[in-house]
C-alpha atoms as a PDB file:
ATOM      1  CA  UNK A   1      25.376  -3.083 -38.712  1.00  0.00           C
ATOM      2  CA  UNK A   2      24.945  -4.034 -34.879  1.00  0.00           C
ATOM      3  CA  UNK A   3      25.306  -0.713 -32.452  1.00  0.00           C
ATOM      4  CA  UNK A   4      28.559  -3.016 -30.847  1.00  0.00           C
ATOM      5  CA  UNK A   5      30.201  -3.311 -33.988  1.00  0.00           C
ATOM      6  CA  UNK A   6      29.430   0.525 -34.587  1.00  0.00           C
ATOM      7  CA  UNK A   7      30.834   1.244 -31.207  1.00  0.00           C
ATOM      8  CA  UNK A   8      34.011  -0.751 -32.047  1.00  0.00           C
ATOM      9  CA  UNK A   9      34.424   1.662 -35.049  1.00  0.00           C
ATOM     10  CA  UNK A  10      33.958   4.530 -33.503  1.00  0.00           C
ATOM     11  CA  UNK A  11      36.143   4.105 -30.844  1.00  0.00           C
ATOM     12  CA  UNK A  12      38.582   2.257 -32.659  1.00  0.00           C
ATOM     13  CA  UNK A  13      38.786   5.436 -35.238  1.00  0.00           C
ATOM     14  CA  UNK A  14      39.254   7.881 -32.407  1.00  0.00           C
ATOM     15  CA  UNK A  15      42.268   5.954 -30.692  1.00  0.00           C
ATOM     16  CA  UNK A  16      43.859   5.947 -34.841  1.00  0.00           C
ATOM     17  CA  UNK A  17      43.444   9.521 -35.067  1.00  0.00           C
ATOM     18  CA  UNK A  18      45.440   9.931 -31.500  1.00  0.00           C
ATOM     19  CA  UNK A  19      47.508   7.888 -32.585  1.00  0.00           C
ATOM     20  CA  UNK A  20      48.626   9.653 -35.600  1.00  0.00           C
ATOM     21  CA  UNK A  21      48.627  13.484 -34.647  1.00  0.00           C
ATOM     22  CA  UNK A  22      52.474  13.340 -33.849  1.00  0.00           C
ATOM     23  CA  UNK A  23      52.558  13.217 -37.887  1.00  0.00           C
ATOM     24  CA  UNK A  24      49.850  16.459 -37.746  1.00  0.00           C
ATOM     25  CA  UNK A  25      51.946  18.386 -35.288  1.00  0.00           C
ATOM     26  CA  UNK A  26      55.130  17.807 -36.892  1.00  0.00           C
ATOM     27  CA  UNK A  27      53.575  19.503 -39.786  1.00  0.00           C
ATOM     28  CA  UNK A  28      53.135  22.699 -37.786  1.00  0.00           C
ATOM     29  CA  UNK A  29      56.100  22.396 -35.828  1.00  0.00           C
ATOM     30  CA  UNK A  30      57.229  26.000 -37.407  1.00  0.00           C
ATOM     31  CA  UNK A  31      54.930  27.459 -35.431  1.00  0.00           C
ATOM     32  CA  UNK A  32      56.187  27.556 -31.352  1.00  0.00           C
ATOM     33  CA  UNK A  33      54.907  25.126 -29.802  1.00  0.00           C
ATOM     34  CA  UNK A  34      52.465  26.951 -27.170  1.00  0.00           C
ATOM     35  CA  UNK A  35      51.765  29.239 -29.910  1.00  0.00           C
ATOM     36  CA  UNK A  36      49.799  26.324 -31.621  1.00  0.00           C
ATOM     37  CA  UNK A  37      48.103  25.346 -28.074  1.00  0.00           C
ATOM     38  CA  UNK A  38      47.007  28.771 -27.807  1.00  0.00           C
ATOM     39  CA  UNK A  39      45.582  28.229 -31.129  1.00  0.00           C
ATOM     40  CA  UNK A  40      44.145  24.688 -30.868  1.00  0.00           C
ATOM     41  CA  UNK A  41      42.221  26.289 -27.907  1.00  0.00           C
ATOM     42  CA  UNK A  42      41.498  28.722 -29.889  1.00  0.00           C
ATOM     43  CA  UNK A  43      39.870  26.921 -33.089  1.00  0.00           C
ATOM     44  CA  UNK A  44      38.435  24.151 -30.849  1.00  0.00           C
ATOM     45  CA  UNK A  45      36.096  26.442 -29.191  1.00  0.00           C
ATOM     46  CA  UNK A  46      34.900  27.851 -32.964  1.00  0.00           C
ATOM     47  CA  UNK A  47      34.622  24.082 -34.648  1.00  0.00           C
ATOM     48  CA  UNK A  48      32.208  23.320 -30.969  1.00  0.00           C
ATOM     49  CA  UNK A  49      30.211  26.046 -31.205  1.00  0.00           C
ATOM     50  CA  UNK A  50      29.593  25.753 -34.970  1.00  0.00           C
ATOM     51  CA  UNK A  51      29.157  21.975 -34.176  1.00  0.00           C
ATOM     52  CA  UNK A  52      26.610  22.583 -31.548  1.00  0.00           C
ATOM     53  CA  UNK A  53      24.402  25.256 -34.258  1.00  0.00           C
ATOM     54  CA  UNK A  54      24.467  23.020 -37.369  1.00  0.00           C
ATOM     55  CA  UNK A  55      23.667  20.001 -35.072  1.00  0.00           C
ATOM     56  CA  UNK A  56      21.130  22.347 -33.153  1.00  0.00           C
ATOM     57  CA  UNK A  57      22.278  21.504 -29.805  1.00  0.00           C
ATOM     58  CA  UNK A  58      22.805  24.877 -29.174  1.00  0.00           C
ATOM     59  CA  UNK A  59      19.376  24.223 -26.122  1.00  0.00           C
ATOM     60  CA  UNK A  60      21.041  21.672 -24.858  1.00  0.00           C
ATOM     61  CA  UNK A  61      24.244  23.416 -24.121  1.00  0.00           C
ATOM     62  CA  UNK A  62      22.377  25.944 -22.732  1.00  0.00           C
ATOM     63  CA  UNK A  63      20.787  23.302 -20.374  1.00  0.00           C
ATOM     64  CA  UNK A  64      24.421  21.689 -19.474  1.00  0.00           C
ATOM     65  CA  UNK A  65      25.443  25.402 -18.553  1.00  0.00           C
ATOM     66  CA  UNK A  66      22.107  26.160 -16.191  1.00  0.00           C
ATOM     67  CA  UNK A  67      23.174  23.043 -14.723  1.00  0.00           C
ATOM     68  CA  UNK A  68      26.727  24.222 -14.350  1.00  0.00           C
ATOM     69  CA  UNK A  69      25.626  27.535 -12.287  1.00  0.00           C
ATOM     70  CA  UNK A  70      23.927  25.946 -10.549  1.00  0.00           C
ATOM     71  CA  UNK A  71      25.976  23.608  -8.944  1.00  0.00           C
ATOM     72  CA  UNK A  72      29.388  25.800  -8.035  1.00  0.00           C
ATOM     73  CA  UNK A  73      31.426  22.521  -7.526  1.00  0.00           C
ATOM     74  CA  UNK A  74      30.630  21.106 -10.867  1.00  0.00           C
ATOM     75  CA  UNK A  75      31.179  24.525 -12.680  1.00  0.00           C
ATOM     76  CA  UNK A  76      34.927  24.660 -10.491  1.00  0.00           C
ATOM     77  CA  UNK A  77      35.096  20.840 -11.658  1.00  0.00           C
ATOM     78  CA  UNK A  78      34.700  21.260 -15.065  1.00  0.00           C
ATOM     79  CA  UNK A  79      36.716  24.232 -15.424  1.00  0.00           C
ATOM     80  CA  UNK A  80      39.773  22.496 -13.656  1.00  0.00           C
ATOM     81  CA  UNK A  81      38.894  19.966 -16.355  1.00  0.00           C
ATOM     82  CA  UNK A  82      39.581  22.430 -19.405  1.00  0.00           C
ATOM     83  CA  UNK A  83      42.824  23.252 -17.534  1.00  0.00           C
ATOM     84  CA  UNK A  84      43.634  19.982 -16.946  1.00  0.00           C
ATOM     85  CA  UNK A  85      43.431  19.153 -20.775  1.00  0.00           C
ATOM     86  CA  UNK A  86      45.040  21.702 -21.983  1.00  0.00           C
ATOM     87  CA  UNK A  87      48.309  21.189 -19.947  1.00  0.00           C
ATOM     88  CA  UNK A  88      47.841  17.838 -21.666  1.00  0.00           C
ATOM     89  CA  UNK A  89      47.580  19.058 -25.023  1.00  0.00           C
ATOM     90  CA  UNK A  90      50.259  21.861 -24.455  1.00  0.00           C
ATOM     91  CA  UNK A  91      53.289  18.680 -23.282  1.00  0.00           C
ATOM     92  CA  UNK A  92      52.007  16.476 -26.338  1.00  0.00           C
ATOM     93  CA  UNK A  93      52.981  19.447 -28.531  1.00  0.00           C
ATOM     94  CA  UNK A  94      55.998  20.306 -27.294  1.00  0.00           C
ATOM     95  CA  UNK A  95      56.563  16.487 -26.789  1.00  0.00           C
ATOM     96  CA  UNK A  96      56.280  15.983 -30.865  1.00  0.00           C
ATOM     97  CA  UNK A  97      57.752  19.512 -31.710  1.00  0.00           C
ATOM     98  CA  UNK A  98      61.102  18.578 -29.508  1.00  0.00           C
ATOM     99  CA  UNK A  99      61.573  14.840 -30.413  1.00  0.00           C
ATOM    100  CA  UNK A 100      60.111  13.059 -27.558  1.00  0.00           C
ATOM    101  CA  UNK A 101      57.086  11.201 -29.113  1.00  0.00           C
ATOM    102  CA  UNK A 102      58.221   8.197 -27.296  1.00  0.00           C
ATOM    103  CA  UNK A 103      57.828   9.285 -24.182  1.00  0.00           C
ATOM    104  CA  UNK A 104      54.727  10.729 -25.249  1.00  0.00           C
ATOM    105  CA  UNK A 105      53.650   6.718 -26.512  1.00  0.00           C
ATOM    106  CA  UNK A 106      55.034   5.443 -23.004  1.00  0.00           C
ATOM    107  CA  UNK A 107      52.911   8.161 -21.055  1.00  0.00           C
ATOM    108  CA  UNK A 108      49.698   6.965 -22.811  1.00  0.00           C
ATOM    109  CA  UNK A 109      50.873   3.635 -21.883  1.00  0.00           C
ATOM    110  CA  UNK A 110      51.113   4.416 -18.095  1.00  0.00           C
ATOM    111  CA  UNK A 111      47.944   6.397 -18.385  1.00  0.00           C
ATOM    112  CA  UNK A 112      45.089   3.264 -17.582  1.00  0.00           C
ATOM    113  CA  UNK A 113      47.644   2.218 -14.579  1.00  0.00           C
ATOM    114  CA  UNK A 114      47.612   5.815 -13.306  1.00  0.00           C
ATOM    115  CA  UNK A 115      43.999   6.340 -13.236  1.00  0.00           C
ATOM    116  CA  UNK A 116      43.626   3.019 -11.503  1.00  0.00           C
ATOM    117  CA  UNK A 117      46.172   4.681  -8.938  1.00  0.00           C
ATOM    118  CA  UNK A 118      44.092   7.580  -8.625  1.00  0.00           C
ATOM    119  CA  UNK A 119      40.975   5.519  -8.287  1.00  0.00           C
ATOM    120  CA  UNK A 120      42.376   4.072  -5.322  1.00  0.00           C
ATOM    121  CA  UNK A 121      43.348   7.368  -3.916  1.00  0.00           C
ATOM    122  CA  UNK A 122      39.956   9.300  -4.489  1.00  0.00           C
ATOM    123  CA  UNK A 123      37.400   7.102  -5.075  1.00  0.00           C
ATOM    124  CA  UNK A 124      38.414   4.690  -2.276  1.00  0.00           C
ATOM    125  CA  UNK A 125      38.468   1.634  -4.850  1.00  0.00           C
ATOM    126  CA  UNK A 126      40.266  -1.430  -4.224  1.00  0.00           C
ATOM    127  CA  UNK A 127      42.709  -3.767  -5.977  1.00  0.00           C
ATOM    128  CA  UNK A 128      43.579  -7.511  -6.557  1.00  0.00           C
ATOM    129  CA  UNK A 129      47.577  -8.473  -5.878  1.00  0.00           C
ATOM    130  CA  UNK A 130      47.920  -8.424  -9.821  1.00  0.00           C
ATOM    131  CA  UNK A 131      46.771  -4.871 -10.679  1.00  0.00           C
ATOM    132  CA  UNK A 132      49.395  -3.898  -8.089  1.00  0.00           C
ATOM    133  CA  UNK A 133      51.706  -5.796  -9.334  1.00  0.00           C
ATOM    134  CA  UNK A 134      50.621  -3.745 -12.391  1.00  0.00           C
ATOM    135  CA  UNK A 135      51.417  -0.742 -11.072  1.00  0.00           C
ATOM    136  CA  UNK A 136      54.721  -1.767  -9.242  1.00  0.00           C
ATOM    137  CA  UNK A 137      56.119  -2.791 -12.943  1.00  0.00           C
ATOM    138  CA  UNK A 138      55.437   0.698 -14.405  1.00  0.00           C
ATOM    139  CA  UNK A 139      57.231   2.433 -11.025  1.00  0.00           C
ATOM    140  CA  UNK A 140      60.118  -0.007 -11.659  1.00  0.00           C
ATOM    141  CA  UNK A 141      60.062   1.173 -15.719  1.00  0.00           C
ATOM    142  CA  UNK A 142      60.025   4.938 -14.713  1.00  0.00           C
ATOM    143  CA  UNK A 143      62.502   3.970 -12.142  1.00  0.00           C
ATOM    144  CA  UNK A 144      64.709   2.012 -14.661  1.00  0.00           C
ATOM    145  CA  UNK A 145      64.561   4.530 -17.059  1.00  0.00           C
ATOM    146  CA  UNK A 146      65.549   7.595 -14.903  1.00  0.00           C
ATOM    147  CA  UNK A 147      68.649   6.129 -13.878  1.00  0.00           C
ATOM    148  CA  UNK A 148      69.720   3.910 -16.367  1.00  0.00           C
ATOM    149  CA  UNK A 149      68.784   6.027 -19.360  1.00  0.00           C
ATOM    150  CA  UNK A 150      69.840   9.318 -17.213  1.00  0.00           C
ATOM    151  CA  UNK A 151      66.434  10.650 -17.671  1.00  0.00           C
ATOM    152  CA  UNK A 152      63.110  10.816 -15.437  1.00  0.00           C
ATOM    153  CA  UNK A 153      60.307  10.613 -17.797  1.00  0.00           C
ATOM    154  CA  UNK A 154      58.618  13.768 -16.975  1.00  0.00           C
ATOM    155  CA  UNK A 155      56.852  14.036 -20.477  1.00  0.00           C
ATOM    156  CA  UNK A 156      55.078  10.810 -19.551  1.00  0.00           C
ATOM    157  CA  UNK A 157      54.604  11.091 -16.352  1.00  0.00           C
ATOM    158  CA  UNK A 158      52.629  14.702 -17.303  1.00  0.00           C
ATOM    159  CA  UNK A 159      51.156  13.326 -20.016  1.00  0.00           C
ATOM    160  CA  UNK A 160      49.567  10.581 -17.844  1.00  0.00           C
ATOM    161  CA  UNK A 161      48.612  12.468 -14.995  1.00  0.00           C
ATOM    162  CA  UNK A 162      46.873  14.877 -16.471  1.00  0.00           C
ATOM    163  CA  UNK A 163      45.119  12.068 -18.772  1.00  0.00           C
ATOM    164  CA  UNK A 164      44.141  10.133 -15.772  1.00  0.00           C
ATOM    165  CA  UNK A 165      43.259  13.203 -13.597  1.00  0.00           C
ATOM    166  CA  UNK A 166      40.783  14.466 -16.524  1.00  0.00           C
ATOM    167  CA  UNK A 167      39.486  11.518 -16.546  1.00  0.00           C
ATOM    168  CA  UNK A 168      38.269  11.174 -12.955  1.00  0.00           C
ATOM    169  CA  UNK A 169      36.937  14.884 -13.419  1.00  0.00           C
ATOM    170  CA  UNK A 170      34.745  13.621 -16.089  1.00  0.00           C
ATOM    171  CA  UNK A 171      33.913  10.449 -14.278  1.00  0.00           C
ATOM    172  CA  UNK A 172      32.009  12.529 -11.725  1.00  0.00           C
ATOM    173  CA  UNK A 173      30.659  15.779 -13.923  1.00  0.00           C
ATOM    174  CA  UNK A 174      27.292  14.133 -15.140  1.00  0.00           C
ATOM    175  CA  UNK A 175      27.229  16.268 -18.648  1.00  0.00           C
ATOM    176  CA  UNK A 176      26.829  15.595 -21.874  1.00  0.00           C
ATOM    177  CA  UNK A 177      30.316  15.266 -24.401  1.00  0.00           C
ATOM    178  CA  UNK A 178      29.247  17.665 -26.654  1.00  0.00           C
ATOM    179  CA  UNK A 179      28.407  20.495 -24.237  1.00  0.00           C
ATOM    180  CA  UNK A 180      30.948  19.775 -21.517  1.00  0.00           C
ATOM    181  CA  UNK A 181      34.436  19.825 -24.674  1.00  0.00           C
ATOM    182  CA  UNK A 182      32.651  23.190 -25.747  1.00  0.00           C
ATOM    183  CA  UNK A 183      32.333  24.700 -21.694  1.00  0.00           C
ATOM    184  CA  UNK A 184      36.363  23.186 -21.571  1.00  0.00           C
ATOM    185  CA  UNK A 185      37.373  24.785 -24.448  1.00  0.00           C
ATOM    186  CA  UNK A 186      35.160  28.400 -23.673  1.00  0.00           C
ATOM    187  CA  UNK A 187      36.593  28.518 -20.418  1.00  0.00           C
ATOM    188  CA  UNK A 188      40.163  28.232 -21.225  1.00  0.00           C
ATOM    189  CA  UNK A 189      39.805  30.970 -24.237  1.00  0.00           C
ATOM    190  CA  UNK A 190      40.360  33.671 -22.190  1.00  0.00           C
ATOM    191  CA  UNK A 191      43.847  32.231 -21.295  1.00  0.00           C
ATOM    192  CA  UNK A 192      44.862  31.740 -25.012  1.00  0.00           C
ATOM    193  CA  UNK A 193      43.861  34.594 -26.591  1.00  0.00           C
ATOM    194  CA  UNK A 194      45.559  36.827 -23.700  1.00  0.00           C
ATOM    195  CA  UNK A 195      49.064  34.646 -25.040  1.00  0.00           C
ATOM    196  CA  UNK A 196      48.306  35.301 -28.558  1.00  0.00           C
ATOM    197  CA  UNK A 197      48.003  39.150 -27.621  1.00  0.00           C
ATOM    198  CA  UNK A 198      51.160  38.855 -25.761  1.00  0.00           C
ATOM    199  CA  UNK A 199      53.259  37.317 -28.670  1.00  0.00           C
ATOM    200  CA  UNK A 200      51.804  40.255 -30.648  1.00  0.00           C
ATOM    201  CA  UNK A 201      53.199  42.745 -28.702  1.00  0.00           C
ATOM    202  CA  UNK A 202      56.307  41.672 -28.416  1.00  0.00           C
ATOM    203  CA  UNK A 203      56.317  40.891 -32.159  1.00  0.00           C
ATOM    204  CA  UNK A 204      56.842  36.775 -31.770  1.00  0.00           C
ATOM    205  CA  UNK A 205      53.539  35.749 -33.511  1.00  0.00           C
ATOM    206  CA  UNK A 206      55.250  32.973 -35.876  1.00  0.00           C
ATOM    207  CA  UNK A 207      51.036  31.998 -37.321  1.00  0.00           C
ATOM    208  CA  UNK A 208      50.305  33.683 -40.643  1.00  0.00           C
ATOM    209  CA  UNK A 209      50.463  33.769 -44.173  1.00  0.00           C
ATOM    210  CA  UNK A 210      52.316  30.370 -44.264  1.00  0.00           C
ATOM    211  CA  UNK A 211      51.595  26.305 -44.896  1.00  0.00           C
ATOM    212  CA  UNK A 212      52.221  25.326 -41.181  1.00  0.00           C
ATOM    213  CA  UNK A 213      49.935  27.940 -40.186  1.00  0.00           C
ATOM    214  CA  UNK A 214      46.728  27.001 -42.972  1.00  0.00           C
ATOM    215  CA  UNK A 215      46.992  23.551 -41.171  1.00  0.00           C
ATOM    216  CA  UNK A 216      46.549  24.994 -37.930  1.00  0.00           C
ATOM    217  CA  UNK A 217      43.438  26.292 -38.639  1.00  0.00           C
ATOM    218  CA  UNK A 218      42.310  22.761 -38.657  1.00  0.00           C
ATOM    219  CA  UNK A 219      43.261  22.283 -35.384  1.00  0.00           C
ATOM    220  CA  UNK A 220      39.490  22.763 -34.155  1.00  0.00           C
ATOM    221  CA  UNK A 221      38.343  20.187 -36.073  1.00  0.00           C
ATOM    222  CA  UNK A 222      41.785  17.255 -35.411  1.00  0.00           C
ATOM    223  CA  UNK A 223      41.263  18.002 -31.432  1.00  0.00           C
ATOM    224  CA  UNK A 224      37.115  17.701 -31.669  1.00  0.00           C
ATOM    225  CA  UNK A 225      36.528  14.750 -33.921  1.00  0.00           C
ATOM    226  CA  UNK A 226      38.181  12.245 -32.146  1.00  0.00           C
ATOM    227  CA  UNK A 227      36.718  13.206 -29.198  1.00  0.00           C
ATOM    228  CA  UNK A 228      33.511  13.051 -30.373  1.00  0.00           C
ATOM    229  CA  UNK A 229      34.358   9.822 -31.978  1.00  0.00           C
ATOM    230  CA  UNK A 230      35.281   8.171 -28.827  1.00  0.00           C
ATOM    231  CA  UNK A 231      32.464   9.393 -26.745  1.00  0.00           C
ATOM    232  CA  UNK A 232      29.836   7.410 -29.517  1.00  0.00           C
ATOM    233  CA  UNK A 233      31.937   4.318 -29.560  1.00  0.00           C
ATOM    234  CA  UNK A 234      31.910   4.717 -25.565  1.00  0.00           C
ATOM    235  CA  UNK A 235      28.236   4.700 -25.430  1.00  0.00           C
ATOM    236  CA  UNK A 236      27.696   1.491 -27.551  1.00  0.00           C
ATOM    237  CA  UNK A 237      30.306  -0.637 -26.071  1.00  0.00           C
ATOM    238  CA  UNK A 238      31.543  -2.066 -22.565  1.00  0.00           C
ATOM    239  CA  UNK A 239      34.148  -0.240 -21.201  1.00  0.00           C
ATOM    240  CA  UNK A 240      36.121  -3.349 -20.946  1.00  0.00           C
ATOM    241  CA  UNK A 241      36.675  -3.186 -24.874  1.00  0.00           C
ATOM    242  CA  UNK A 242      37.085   0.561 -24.539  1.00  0.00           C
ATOM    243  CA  UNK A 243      40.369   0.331 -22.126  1.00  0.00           C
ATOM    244  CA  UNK A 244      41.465  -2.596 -24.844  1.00  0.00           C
ATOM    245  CA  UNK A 245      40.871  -0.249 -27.932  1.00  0.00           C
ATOM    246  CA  UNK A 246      42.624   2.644 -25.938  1.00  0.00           C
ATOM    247  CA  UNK A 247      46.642   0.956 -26.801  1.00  0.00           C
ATOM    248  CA  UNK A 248      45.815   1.467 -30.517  1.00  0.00           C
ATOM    249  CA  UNK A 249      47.021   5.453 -29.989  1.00  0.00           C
ATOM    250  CA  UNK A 250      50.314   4.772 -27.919  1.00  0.00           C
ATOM    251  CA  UNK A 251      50.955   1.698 -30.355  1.00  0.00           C
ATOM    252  CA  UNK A 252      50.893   4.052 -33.644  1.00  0.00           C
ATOM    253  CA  UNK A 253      53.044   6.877 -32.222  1.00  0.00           C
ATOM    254  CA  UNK A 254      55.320   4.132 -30.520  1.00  0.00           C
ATOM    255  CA  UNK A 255      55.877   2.915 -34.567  1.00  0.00           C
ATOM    256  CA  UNK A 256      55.579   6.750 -35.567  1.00  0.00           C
ATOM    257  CA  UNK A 257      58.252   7.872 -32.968  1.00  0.00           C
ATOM    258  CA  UNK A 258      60.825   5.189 -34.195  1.00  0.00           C
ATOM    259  CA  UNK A 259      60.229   4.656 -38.038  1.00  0.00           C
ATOM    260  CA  UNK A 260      58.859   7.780 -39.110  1.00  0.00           C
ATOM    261  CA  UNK A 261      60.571  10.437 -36.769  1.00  0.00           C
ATOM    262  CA  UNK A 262      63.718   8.234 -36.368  1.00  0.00           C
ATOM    263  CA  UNK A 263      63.777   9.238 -32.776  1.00  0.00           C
ATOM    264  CA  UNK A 264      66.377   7.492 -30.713  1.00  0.00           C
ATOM    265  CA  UNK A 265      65.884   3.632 -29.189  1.00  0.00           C
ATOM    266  CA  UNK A 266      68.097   1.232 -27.409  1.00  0.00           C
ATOM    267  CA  UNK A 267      67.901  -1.716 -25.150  1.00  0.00           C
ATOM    268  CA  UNK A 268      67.505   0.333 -21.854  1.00  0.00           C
ATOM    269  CA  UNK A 269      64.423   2.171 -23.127  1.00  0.00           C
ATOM    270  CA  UNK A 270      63.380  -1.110 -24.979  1.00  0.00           C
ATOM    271  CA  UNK A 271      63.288  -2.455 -21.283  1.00  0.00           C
ATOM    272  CA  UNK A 272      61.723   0.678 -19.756  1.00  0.00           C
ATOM    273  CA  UNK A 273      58.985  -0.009 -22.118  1.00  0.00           C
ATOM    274  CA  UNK A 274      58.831  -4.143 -21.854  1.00  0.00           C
ATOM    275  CA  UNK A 275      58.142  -3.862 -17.949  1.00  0.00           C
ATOM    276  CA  UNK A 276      55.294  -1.014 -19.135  1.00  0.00           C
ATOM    277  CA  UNK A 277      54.153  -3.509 -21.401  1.00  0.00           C
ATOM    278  CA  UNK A 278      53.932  -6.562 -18.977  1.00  0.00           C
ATOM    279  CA  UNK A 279      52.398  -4.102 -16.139  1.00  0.00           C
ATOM    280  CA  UNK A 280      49.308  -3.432 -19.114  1.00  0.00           C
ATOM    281  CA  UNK A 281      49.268  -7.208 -20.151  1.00  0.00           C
ATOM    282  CA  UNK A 282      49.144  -8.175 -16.180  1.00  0.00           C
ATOM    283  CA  UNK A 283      46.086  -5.227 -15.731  1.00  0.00           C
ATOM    284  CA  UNK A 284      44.291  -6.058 -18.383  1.00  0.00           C
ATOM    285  CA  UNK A 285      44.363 -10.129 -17.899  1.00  0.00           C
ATOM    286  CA  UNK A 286      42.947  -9.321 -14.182  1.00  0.00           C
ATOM    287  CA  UNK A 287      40.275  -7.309 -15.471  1.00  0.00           C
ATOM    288  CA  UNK A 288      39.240  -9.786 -17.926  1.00  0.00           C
ATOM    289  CA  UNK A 289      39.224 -12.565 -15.246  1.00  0.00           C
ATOM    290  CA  UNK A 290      37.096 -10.264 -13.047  1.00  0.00           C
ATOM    291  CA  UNK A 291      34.550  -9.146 -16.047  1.00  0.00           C
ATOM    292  CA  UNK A 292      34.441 -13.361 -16.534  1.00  0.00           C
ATOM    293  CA  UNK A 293      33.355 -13.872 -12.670  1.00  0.00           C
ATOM    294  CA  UNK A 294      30.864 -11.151 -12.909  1.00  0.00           C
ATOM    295  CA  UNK A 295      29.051 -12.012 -15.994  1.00  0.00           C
ATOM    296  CA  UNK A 296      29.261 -15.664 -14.628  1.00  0.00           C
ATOM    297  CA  UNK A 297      27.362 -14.649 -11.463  1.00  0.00           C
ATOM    298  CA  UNK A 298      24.777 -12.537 -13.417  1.00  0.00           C
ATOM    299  CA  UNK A 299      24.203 -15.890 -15.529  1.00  0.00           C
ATOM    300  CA  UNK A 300      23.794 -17.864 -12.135  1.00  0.00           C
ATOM    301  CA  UNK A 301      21.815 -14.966 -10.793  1.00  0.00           C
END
């Protein structure tokens, strides 16, 4: 099997498993909702560091951290990174846990078109008149939707942001996948373990001797894989096939959200998500174009 068509499965794998952990949450949706992020925080950092011995990349963590010290802005980076992710993961939860797993698929949706927006903002980058007419359909769907649904999309707007802004962090902290998920998840411990104390003492700890509860201890493992996943697809194929692999996830809880959860859909949300839809189609068409030009000019070059 070709490394490309490895990549394809690989990444392609990663994006299914996104796309499915609304089913996995619901599951544990007994347990409180930050409760479980404290815990996913929690178990993550235990699967990477058991990941990192049995793969023996313990030397090269310790490498990725020298690095870290060593550089103060990377370190603050990469720790603003772990934050970052986990107010991600913390709105997904409580996304799926209160019924709002479409807006959860929309803000994945929005989330290429946002970090094209923040490209522009930090990284000075420029675009053609149809990625902004990209962009100017999703404003008009979050517009649409907040006043003819009666309700601003905050879940995807969050859940976009915070994609997009982890993202750019990333972009610019030159460190390995597996080192830099295990610093994220180390350095955002302290945080969750000092809310697990605190739901002890004022007897609210709802994780136990229970079903929902033996599933979250495979939380670790559900928020590393995919990662993991997607970072050795990444490596093996153009990132032009990446950002067309990436709807796969927002497409599955889209389904998820209205045939498995039976969460509620009409026409104004149907056309909060068609002008989404045309914004992506629109994006991705002009980046297609422009990959076509370049390769063209590498051919003539």
């Amino acid at each position: 099997m070709s490394e490309t068509k490895k990549g394809i499965i690989y990444a392609a794998l990663a994006y299914v498993i996104w796309g499915v952990l609304p089913i996995y949450w619901n599951i544990v949706d007994k347990i409180g909702p930050f409760e479980i992020l404290a815990h996913r925080i929690l178990w993550s950092a235990v699967f990477m560091v058991l990941l990192l011995i049995f793969t023996k990349q313990l030397t090269m963590f310790k490498r990725a951290t020298i690095k870290l010290f060593k550089n103060k802005k990377m370190l603050f980076a990469i720790i603003a990174a772990g934050y970052i992710i986990t107010i991600n993961w913390g709105t997904f939860i409580w996304a799926v846990n209160n019924h709002h797993v479409l807006q959860a698929s929309l803000g994945y949706y929005i989330n290429p078109l946002m970090s094209i927006l923040l490209a522009f903002i930090f990284l000075g980058e420029r675009f053609s008149k149809a990625q902004w007419l990209a962009i100017l359909l999703a404003f008009i769907g979050v517009i649409y939707m907040t006043f003819q649904v009666g309700e601003f999309p905050y879940v995807s707007i969050i859940l976009a942001t915070s994609f997009a802004l982890y993202g750019l962090i990333k972009k610019v902290v030159d460190i390995d996948a597996f080192s830099s998920i295990t610093i994220e998840c180390i350095v955002t411990l302290p945080a969750a373990l000092i809310y697990i104390y605190y739901l002890s003492q004022i007897d609210a700890v709802t994780f136990g001797v229970n079903a929902a509860s033996g599933w979250l201890l495979l939380s670790g493992a559900v928020t590393a894989i995919p990662l993991i996943l997607f970072s050795a697809g990444a490596r093996r194929i153009p990132l032009s096939l990446t950002g067309f692999l990436q709807y796969i996830g927002p497409t599955i809880m889209f389904f998820i959200g209205i045939f498995l959860l039976n969460e509620h859909f009409d026409i104004d949300q149907l056309i909060t998500f068609i002008l989404i839809w045309a914004g992506i189609i629109i994006y991705s068409y002009s980046k297609y174009l422009e990959l076509s030009r370049n390769r063209k000019k590498l051919i003539k070059n």
